[in-house]
Protein backbone atom coordinates (compact mmCIF):
# COMPACT_ATOMS: atom_id res chain seq x y z
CA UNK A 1 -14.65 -9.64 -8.72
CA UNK A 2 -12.56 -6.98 -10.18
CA UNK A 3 -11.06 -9.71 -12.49
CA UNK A 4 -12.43 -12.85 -13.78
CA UNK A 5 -11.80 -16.11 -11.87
CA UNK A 6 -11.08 -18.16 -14.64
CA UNK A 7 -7.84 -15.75 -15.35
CA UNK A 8 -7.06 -15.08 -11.52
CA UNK A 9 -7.10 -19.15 -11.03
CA UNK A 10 -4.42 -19.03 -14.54
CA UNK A 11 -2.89 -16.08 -12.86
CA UNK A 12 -1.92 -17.44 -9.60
CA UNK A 13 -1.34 -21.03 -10.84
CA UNK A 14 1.28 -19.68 -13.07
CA UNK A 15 2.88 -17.14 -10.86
CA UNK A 16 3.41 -20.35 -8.74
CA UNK A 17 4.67 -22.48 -11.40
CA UNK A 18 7.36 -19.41 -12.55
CA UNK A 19 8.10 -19.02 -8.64
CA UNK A 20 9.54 -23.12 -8.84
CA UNK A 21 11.21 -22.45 -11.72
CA UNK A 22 13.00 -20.27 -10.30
CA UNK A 23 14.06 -21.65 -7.40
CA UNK A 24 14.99 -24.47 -9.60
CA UNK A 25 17.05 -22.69 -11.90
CA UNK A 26 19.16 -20.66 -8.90
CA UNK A 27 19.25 -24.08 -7.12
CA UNK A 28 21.08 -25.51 -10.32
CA UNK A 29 23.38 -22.12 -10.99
CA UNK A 30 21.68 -20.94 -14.15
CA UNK A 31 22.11 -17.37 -14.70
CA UNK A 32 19.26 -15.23 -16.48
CA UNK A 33 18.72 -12.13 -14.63
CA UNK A 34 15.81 -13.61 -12.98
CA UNK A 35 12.95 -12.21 -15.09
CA UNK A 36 10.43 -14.99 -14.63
CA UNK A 37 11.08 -14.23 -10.62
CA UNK A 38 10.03 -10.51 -11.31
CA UNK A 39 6.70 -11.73 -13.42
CA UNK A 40 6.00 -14.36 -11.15
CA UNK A 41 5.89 -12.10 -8.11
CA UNK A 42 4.05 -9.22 -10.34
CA UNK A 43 1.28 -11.95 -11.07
CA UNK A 44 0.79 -12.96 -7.43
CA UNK A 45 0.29 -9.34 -6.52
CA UNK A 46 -2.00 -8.52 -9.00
CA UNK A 47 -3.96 -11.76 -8.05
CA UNK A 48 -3.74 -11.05 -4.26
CA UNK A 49 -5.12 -7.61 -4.49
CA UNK A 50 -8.14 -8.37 -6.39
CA UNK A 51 -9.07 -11.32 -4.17
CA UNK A 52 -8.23 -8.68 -1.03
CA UNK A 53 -10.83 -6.58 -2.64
CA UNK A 54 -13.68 -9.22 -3.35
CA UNK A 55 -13.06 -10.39 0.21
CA UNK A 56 -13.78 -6.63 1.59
CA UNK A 57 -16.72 -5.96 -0.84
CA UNK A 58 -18.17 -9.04 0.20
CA UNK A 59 -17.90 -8.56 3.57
CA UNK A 60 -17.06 -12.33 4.14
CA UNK A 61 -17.41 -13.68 7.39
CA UNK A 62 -13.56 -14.95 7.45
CA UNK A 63 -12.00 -11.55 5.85
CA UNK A 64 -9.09 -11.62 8.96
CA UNK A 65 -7.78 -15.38 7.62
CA UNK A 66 -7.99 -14.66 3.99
CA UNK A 67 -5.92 -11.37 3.96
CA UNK A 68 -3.14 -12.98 6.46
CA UNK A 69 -3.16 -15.97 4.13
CA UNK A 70 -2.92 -13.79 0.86
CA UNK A 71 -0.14 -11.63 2.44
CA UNK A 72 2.00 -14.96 4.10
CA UNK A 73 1.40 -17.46 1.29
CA UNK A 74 0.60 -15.22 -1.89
CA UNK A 75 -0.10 -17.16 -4.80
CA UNK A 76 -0.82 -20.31 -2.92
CA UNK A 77 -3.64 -18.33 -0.54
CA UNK A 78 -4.84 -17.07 -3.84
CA UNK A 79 -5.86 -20.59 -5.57
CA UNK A 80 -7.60 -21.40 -2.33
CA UNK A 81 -9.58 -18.44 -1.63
CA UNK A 82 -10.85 -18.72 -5.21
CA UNK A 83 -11.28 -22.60 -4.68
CA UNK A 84 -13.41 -21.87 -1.34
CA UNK A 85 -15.34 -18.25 -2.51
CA UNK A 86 -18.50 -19.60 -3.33
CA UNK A 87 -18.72 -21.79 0.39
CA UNK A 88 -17.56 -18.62 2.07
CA UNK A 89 -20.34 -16.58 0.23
CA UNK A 90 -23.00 -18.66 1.04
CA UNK A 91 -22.17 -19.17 4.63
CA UNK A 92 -22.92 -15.68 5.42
């Protein structure tokens, strides 16, 4: 992996918890130029395209789900891939 999984895992866990937040804080009216939405969607891509690259270097045999599921879901396809890697690695 281009980047640790330890830090992806705390990447994409907290890009998810700053993504609530901020659907929180617009759902209740609080106005703060919405900088935790910018970091929380600049952590999900970061994580996303390192686990896009581990899945084509490692030629896994389900490369087709994960990349849908990192583009549609983002963070949330993230924490799963890593959750799953080592099964997926194996299997082949």
């Amino acid at each position: 992996m281009i980047i640790s999984k330890k830090i992806l895992v705390i990447m994409s866990v907290a890009s998810i918890a700053m993504l609530i937040g901020e659907i929180i804080s617009i759902k209740h009216g609080i106005d703060y130029y919405g900088w935790r939405l910018w970091l929380g969607i600049s952590l999900s891509v970061i994580a996303s395209v390192s686990c896009i690259i581990d899945v084509i270097k490692n030629n896994n045999p389900r490369k087709m789900f994960w990349i849908i599921s990192f583009i549609i879901f983002g963070s949330v396809g993230t924490f799963v891939y890593l959750i799953q890697r080592k099964d997926d690695i194996e299997k082949r």
